[in-house]
Protein backbone atom coordinates (compact mmCIF):
# COMPACT_ATOMS: atom_id res chain seq x y z
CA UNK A 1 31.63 -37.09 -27.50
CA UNK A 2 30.05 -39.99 -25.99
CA UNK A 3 33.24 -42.42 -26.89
CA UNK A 4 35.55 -39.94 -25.78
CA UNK A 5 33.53 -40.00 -22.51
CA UNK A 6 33.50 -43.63 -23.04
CA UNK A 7 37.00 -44.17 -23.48
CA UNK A 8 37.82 -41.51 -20.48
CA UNK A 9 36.20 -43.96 -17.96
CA UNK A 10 32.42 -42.18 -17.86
CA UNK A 11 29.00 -43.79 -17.92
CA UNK A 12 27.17 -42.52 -20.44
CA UNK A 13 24.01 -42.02 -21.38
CA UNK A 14 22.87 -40.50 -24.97
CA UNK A 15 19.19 -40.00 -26.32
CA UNK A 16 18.16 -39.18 -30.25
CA UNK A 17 15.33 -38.29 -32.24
CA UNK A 18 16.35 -41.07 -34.84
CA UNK A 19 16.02 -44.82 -33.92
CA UNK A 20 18.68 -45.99 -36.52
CA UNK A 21 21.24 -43.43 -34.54
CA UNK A 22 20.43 -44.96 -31.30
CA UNK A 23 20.80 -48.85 -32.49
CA UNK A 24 23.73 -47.82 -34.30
CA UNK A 25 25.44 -46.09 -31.16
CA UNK A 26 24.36 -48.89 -29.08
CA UNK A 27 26.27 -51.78 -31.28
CA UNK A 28 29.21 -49.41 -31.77
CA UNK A 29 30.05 -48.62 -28.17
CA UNK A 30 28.43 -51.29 -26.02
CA UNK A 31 28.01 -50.22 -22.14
CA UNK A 32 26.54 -47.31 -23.74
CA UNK A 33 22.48 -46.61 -22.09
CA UNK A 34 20.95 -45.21 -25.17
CA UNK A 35 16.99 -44.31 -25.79
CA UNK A 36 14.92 -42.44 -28.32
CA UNK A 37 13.73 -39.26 -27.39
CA UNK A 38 12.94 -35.58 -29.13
CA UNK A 39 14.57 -33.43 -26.59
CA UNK A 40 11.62 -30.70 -28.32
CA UNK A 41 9.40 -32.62 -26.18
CA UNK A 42 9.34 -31.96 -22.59
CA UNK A 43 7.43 -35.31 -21.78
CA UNK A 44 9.96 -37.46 -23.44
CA UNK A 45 12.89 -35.31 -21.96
CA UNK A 46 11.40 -36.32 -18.53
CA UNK A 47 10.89 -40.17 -19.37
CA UNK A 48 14.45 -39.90 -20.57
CA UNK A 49 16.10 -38.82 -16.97
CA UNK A 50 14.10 -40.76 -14.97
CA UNK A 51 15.76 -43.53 -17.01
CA UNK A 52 18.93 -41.92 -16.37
CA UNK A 53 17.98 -42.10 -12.43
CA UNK A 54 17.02 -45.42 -12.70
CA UNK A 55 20.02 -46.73 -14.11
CA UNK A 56 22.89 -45.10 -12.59
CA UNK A 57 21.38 -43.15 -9.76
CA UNK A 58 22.66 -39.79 -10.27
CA UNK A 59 24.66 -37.45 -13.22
CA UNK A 60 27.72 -35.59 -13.24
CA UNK A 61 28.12 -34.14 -16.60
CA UNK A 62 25.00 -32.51 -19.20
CA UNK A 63 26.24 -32.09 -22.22
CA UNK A 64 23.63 -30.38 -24.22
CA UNK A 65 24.26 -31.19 -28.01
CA UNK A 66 20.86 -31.63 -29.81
CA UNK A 67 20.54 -28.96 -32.37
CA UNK A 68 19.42 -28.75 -36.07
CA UNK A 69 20.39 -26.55 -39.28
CA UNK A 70 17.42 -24.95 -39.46
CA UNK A 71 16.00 -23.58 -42.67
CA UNK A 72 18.25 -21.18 -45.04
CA UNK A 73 16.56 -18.10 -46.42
CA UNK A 74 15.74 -14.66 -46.88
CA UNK A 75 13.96 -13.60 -43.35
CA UNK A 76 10.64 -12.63 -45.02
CA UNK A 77 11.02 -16.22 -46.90
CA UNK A 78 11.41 -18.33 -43.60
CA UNK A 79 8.56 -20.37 -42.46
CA UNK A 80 7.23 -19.52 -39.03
CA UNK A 81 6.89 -23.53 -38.24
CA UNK A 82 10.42 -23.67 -39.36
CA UNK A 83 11.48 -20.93 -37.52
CA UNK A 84 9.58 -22.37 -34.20
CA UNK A 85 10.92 -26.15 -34.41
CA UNK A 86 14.42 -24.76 -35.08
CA UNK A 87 14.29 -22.67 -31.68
CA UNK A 88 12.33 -25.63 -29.61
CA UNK A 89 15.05 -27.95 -30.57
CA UNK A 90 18.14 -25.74 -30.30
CA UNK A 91 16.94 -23.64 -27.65
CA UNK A 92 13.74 -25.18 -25.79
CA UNK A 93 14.97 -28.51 -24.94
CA UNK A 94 18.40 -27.02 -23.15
CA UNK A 95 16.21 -25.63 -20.85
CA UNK A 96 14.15 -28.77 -20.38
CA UNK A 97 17.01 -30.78 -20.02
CA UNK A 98 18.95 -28.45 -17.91
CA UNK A 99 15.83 -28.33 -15.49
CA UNK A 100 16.03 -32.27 -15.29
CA UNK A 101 19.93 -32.42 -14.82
CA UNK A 102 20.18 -29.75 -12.41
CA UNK A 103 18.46 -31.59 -9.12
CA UNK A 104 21.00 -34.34 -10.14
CA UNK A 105 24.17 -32.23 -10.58
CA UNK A 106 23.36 -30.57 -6.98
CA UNK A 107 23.50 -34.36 -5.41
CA UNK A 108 26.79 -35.08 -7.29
CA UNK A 109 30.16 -35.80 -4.97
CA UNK A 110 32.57 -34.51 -7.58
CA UNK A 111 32.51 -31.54 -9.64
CA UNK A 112 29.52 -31.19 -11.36
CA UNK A 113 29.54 -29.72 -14.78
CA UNK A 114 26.81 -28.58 -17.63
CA UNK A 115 28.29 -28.25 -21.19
CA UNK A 116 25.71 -26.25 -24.02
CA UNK A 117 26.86 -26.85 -27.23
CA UNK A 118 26.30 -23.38 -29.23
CA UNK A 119 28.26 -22.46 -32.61
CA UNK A 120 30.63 -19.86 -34.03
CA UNK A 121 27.15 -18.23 -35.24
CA UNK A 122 26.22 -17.40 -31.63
CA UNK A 123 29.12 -15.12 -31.70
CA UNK A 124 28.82 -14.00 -35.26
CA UNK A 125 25.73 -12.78 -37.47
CA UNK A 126 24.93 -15.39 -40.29
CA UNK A 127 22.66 -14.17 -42.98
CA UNK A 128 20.25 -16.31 -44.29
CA UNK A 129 20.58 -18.71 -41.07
CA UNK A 130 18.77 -16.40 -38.82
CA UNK A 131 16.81 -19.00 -37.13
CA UNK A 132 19.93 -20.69 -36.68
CA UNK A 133 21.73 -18.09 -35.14
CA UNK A 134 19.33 -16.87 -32.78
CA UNK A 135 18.95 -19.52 -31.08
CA UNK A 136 22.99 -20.05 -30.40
CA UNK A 137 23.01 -16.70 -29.60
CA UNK A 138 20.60 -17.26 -26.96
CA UNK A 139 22.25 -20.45 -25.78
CA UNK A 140 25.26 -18.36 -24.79
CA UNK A 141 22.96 -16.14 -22.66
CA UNK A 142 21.78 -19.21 -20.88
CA UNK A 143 24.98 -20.61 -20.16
CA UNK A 144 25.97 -17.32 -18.62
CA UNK A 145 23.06 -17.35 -16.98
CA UNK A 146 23.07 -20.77 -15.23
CA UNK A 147 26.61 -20.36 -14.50
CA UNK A 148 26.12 -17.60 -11.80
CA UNK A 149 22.87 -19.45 -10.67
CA UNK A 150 24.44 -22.34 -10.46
CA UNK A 151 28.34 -21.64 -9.03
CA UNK A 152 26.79 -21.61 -5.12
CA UNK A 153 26.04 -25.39 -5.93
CA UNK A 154 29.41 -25.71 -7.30
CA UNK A 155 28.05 -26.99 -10.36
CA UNK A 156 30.37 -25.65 -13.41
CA UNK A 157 28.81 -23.97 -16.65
CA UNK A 158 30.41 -23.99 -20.10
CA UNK A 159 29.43 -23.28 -23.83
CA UNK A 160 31.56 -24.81 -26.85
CA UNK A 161 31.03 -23.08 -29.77
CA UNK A 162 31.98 -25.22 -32.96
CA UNK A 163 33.28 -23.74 -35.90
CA UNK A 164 32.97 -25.60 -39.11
CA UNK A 165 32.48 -28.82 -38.41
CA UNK A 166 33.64 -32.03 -41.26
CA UNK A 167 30.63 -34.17 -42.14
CA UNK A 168 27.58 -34.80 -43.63
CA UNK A 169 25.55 -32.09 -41.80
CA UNK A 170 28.04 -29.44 -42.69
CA UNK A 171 27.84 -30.44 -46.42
CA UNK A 172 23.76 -30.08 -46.46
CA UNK A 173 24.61 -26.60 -44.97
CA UNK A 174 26.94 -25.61 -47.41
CA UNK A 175 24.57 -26.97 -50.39
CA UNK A 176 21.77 -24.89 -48.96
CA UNK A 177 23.69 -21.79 -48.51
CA UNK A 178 25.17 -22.06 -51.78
CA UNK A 179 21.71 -22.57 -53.18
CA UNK A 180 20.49 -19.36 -51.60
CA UNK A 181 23.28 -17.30 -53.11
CA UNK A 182 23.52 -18.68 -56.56
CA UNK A 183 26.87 -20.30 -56.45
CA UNK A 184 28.45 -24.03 -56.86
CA UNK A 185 29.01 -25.78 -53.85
CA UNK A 186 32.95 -25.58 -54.22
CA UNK A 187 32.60 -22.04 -54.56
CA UNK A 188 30.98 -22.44 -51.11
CA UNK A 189 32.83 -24.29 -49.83
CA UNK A 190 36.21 -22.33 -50.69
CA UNK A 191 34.24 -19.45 -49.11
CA UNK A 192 33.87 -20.70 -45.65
CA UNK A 193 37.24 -22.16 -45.62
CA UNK A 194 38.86 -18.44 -46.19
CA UNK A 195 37.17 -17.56 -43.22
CA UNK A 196 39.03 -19.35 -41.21
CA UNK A 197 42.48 -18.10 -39.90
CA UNK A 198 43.53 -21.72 -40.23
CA UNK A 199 42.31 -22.79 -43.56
CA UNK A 200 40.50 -26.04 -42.48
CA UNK A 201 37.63 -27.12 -40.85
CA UNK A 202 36.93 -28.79 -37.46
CA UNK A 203 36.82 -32.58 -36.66
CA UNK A 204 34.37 -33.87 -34.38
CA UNK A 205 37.45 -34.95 -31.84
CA UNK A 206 38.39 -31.57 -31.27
CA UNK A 207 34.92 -30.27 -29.64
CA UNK A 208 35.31 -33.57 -27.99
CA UNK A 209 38.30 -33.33 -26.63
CA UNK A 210 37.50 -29.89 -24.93
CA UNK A 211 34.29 -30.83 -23.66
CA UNK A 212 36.54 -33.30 -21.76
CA UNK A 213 38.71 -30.78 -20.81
CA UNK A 214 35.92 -28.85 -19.38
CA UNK A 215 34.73 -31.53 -17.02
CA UNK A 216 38.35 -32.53 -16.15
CA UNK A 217 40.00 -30.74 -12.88
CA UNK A 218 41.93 -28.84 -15.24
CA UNK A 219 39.11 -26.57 -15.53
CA UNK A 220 37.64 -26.29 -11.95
CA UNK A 221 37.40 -22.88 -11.98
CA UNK A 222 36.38 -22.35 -15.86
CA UNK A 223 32.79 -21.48 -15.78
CA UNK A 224 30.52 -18.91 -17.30
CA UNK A 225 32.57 -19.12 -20.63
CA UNK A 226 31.79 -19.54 -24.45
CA UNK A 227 34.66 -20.85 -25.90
CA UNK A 228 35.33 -21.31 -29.73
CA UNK A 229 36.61 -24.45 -31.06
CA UNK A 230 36.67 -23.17 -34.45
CA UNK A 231 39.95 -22.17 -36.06
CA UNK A 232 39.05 -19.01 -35.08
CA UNK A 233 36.45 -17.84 -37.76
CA UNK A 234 36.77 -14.42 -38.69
CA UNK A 235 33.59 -13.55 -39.96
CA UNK A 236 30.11 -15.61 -41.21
């Protein structure tokens, strides 16, 4: 998302937990303003948009994508420190970013948007990802939420929810799920792909490319919304 944003003209600023990310993105797409920051912590969120101010003055766009698996497991097997970091880092820091961006977003000329990045699992139940799942759930109330608060300020409010997406992340999913069931991976891995109406996962370009379609004038009156970018996924 940030090259597309990149590549579409935007300035763009990124944080992440891991410094070897933020190097990495900062040598790959230079212009880029990136810092370290755990968007669990509501200090560091607030060090991280003042930077923001600093630099450029202002925001147009949030796009709220920090998120983690989360453990897999039985319910009564989940560990309640698990179970809390999963919901301050999916859950807690939209809200502390969103409460940074917001006084921004009100000041902005054009057409101010806030994008939550959720998941096909805050539409669906997923066993054994319960953590997980609540929390996207919950994002999708928040987006709704914000979105009615928000439209007087003409600021725009959107969820994507991801399906399956290709890449490293997704594979330590499918390894742990298969783990918790008792099957190979490939047997896992076949699974979630015959979920799918379309038969194949989701590349990180696609939830890219509609995040920039929701910020685009294209969608000036899309708000409120949780839409799937997912092949449609018929069940979890």
């Amino acid at each position: 998302m940030a090259r597309a944003f990149r590549d579409s003209g935007a300035r763009v600023c990124v944080c992440d937990i891991d410094r070897v990310a933020v190097d990495r993105i900062a040598t790959e797409l230079p212009g880029i303003m990136a810092c370290v920051a755990d968007v669990a912590d509501p200090a560091q969120v607030d060090r991280f948009f003042g930077e923001v101010e600093n630099a450029h003055g202002g925001l147009d766009v949030l796009v709220n994508n920090a998120g983690i698996a989360g453990p897999t497991g039985a319910v009564e097997a989940i560990d309640p420190a698990e179970w809390q970091r999963t919901v301050a880092v999916n859950l807690n820091a939209q809200y502390y970013c969103a409460r940074r961006a917001v006084p921004m977003l009100k000041r902005s000329p054009g057409s101010p948007a806030v994008i939550s990045i959720a998941s096909v699992a805050g539409r669906l139940g997923y066993a054994f990802r319960t953590p997980y799942a609540s929390t996207k759930w919950a994002i999708v109330g928040l987006v709704k939420s914000l979105a009615i608060e928000l439209g007087p300020s003409g600021i725009r409010v959107n969820a994507i929810l991801p399906g399956v997406v290709e890449g490293e992340r997704m594979d330590r999913v499918i390894a742990a799920r298969a783990q918790a069931l008792g099957i190979t991976v490939d047997a896992m891995r076949g699974d979630y792909l015959r979920k799918i109406s379309l038969r194949r996962m989701v590349a990180v370009d696609d939830v890219a490319a509609m995040a920039l379609f929701l910020c685009s004038p294209a969608a000036r009156n899309v708000t409120g919304q949780a839409i799937s970018v997912d092949g449609n996924v018929e069940y979890l």
